[in-house]
Protein backbone atom coordinates (compact mmCIF):
# COMPACT_ATOMS: atom_id res chain seq x y z
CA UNK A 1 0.00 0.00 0.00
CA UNK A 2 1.13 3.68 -0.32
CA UNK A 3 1.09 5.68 2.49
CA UNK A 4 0.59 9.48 1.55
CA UNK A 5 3.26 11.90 1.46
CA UNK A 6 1.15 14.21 4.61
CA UNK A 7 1.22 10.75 6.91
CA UNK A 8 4.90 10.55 6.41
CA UNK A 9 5.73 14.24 6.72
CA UNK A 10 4.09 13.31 10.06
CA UNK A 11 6.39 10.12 10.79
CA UNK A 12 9.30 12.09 9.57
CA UNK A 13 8.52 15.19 12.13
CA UNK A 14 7.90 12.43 14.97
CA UNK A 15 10.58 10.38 14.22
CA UNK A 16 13.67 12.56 13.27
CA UNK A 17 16.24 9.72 12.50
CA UNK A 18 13.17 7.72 9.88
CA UNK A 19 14.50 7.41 6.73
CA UNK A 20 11.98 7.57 3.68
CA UNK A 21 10.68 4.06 2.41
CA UNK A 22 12.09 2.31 -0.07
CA UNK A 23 8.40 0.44 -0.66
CA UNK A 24 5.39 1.18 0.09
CA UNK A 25 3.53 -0.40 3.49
CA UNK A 26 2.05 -3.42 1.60
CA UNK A 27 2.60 -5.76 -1.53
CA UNK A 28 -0.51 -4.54 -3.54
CA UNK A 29 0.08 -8.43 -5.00
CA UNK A 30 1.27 -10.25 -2.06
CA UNK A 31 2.64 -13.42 -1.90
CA UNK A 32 0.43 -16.32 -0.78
CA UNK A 33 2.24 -18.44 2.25
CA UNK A 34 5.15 -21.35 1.19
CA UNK A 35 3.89 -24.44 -0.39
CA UNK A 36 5.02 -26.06 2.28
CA UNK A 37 2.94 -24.20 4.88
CA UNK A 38 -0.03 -23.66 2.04
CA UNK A 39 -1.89 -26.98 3.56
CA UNK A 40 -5.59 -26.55 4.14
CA UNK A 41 -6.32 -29.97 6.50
CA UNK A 42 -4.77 -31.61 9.04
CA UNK A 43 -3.19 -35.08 8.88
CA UNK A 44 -6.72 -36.33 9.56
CA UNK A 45 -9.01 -37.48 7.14
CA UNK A 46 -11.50 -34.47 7.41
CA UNK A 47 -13.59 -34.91 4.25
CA UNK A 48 -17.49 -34.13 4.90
CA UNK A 49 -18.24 -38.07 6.01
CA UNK A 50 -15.05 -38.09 8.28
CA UNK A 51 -16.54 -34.66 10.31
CA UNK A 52 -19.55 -35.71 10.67
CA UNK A 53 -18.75 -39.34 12.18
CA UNK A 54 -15.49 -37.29 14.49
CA UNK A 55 -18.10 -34.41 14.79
CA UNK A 56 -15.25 -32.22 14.07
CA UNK A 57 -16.50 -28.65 12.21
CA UNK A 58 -15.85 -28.29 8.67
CA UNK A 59 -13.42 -25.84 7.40
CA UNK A 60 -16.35 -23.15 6.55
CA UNK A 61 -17.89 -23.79 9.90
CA UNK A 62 -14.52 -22.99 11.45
CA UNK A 63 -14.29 -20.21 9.17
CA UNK A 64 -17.32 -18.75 10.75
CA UNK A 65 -16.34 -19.41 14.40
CA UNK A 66 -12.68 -17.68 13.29
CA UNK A 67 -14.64 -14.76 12.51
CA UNK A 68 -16.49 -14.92 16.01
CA UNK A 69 -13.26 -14.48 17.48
CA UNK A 70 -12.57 -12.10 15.58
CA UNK A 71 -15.31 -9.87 16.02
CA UNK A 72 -14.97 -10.83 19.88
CA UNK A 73 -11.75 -10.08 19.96
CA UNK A 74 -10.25 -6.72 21.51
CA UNK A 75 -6.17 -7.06 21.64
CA UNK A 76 -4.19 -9.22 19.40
CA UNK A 77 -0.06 -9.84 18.95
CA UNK A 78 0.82 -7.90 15.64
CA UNK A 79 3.81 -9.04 13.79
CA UNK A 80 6.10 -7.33 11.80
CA UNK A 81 9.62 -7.33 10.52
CA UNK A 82 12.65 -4.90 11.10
CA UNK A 83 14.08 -3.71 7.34
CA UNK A 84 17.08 -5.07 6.06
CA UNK A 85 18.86 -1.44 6.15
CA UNK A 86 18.88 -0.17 10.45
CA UNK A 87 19.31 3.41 10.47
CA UNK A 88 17.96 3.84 14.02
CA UNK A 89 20.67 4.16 16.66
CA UNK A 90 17.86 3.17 19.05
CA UNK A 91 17.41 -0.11 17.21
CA UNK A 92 20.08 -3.15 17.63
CA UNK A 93 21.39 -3.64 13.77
CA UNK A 94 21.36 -7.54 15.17
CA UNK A 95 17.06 -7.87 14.55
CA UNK A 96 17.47 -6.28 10.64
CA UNK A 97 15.39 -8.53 9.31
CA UNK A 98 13.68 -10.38 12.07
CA UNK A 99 10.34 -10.56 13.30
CA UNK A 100 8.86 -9.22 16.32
CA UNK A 101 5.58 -9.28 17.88
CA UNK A 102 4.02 -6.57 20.21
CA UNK A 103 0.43 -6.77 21.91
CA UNK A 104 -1.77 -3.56 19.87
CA UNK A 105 -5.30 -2.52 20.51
CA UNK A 106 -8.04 -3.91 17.81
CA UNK A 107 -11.52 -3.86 16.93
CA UNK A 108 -13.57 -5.45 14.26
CA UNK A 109 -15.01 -1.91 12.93
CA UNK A 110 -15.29 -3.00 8.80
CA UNK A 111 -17.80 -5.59 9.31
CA UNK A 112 -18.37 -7.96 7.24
CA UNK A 113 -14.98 -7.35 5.79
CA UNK A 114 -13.18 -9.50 8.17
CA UNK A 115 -10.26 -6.96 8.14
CA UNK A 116 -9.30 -5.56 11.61
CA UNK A 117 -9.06 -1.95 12.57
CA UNK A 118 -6.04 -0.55 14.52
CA UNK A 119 -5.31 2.92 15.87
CA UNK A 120 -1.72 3.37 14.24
CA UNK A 121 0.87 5.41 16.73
CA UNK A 122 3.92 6.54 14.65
CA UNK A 123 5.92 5.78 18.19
CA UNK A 124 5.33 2.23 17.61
CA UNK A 125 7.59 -0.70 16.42
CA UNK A 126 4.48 -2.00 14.43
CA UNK A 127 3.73 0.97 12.57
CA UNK A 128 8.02 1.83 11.92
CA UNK A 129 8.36 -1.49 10.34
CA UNK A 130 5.28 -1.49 8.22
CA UNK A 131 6.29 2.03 6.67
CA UNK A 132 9.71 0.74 6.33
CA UNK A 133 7.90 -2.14 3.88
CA UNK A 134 6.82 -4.96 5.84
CA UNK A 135 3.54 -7.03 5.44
CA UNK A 136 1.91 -8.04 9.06
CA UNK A 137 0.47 -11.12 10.62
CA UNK A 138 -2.04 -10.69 13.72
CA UNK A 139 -2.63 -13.19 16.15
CA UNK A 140 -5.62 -13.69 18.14
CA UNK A 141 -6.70 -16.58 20.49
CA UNK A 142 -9.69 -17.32 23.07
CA UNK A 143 -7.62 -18.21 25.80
CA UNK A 144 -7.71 -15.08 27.99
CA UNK A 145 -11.77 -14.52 26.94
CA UNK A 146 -12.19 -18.00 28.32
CA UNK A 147 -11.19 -17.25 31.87
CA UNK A 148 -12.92 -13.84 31.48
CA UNK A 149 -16.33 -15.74 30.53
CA UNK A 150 -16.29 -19.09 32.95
CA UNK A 151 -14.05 -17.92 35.63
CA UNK A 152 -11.65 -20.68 35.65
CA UNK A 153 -8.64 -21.52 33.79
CA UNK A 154 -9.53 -24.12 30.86
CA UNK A 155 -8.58 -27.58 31.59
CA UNK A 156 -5.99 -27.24 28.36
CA UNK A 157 -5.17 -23.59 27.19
CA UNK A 158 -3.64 -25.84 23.46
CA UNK A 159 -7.89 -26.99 23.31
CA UNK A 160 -9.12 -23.85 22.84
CA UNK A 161 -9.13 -21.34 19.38
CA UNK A 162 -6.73 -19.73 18.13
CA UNK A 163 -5.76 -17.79 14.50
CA UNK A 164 -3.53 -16.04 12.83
CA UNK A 165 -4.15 -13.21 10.11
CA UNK A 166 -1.76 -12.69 7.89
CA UNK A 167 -1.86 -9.68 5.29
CA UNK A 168 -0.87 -6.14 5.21
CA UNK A 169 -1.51 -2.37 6.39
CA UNK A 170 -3.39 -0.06 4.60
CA UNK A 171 -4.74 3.83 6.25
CA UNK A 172 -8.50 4.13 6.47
CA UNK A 173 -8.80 7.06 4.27
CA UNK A 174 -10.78 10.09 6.06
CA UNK A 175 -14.41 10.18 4.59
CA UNK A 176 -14.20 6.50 4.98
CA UNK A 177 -13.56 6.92 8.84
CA UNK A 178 -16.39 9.29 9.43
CA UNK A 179 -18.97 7.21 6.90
CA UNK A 180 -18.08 3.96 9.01
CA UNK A 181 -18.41 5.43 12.30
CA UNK A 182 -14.85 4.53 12.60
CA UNK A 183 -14.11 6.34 15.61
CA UNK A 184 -17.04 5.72 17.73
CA UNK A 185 -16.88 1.80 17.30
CA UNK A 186 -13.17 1.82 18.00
CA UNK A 187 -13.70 3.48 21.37
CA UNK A 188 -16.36 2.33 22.66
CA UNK A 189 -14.61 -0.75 22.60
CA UNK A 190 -10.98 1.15 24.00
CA UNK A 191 -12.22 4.21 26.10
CA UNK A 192 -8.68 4.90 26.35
CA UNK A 193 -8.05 5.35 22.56
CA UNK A 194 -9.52 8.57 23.01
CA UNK A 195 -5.72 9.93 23.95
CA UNK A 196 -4.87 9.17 20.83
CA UNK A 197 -7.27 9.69 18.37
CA UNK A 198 -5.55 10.75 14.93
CA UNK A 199 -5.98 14.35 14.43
CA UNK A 200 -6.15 15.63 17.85
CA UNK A 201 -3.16 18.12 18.75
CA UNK A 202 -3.64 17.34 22.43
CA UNK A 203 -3.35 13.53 21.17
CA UNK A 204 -0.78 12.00 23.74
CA UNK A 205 1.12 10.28 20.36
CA UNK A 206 0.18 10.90 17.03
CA UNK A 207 -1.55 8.14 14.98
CA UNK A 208 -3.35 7.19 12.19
CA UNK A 209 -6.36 4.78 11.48
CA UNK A 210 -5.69 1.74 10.10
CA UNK A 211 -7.29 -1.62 8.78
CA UNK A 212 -5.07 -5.17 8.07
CA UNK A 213 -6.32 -6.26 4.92
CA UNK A 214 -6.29 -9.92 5.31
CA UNK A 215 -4.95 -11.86 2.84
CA UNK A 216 -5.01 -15.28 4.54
CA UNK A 217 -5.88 -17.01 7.95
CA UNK A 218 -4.08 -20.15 9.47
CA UNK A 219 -6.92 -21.80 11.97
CA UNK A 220 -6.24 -24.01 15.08
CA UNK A 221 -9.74 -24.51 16.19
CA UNK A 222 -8.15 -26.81 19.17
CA UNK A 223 -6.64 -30.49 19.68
CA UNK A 224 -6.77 -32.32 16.06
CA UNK A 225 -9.21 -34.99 16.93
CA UNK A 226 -11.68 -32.69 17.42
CA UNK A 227 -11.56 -29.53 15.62
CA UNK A 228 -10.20 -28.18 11.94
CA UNK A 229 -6.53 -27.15 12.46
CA UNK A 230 -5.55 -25.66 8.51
CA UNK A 231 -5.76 -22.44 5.88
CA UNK A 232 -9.25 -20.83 5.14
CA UNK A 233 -10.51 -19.70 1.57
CA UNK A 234 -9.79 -15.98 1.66
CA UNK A 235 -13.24 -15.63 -0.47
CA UNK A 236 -14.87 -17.75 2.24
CA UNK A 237 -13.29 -15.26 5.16
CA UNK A 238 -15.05 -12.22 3.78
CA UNK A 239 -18.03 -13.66 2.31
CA UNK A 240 -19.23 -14.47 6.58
CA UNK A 241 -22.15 -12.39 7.82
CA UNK A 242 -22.66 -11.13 10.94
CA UNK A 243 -25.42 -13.18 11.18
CA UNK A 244 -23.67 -16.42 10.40
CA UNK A 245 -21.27 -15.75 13.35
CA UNK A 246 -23.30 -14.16 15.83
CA UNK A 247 -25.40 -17.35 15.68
CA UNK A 248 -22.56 -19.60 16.60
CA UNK A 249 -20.75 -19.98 20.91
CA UNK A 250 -17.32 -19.76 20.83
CA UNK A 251 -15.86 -22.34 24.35
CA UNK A 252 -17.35 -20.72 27.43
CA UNK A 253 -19.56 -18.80 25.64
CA UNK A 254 -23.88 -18.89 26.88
CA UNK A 255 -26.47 -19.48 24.47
């Protein structure tokens, strides 16, 4: 994606030492995963027959609980990679190229896209590395919801959902924010956001809004035997309704 020259003039002012991209945010074309990781079932035999008998979901059943997580969800890990070329003396030159992962504030705010939204800070990590080029992959799980919902710690953290998105980052342009009631969904779901909403000049940091257009989603619905572990079809991710996922309970959840 291109960001526009006015959002860096922003970085640049906020981050003195940023040097100007040598590509923009995302691959407008990006790469679909390895081969090798490109599988869509697990080593079980999950055709229709075999689900039904192991009562294990199907892979479009999953994909409709994934997107009840999603739309659940409120905080995921976002990962991103350092560029090749360090010119931050506040960065080690030992992670060019590397991955990290940092904890960042999300809401589902494009339904039914199944793209997140993020508040992007120009003081964060996340944001640095996806100017200086690099595609993203969020990860979101049920594990801390489940504890919220029941109480108690689940029996086996590895039995309950988990995903990860992988894609790229792409600014929400401005009428776009105001016709999707961007702001207002974001924080009424983060009352804190409101420090740093993009725009304000008493903002604590400076930011811009955000979605991750995703691309494709790796599913681990929980132990093998019982649930779809395996790749989604990115048509089938943003063809869910709300109603198709708001009528199914994630672990934990009440009818």
């Amino acid at each position: 994606m291109y960001l526009p020259t006015a959002l860096y003039s922003l970085l640049a002012t906020a981050i003195p030492h940023l040097q100007a991209p040598q590509q923009p945010i995302a691959n407008p074309q990006p790469q679909p995963p390895s081969p090798h990781l490109a599988f869509t079932e697990t080593p079980l035999d999950l055709s229709p027959t075999a689900s039904s008998l192991l009562n294990i979901p199907t892979r479009n059943e999953s994909t409709i609980l994934a997107r009840r997580l999603l739309a659940k969800s409120t905080t995921g890990i976002l990962s991103t990679i350092f560029p090749q070329n360090i010119t931050s003396p506040y960065i080690p030159h030992a992670v060019a190229h590397t991955p990290i992962g940092l904890p960042e504030y999300i809401a589902s705010c494009e339904e039914p896209t199944g793209n997140p939204t993020l508040l992007a800070l120009t003081i964060s990590t996340s944001t640095r590395n996806a100017l200086a080029g690099s595609n993203v992959s969020l990860s979101i799980s049920w594990w801390d919801e489940y504890v919220k919902l029941t109480g108690a710690e689940p029996w086996s953290a590895a039995n309950l959902p988990r995903a990860s998105l992988v894609g790229w980052l792409e600014e929400i342009p401005r009428e776009e924010v105001e016709e999707k009631g961007i702001v207002g969904c974001f924080t009424g779901v983060h009352g804190d956001s409101r420090m740093w909403l993009p725009g304000d000049e008493h903002a604590a940091h400076r930011g811009v809004w955000m979605r991750m257009v995703v691309e494709q989603v790796y599913w681990i619905g929980g132990f093998g035997d019982r649930a779809f572990i395996g790749w989604f079809e990115p048509e089938v991710w943003r063809g869910v309704k709300q109603g198709e996922w708001r009528g199914v309970r994630l672990p934990g959840e009440k009818e």
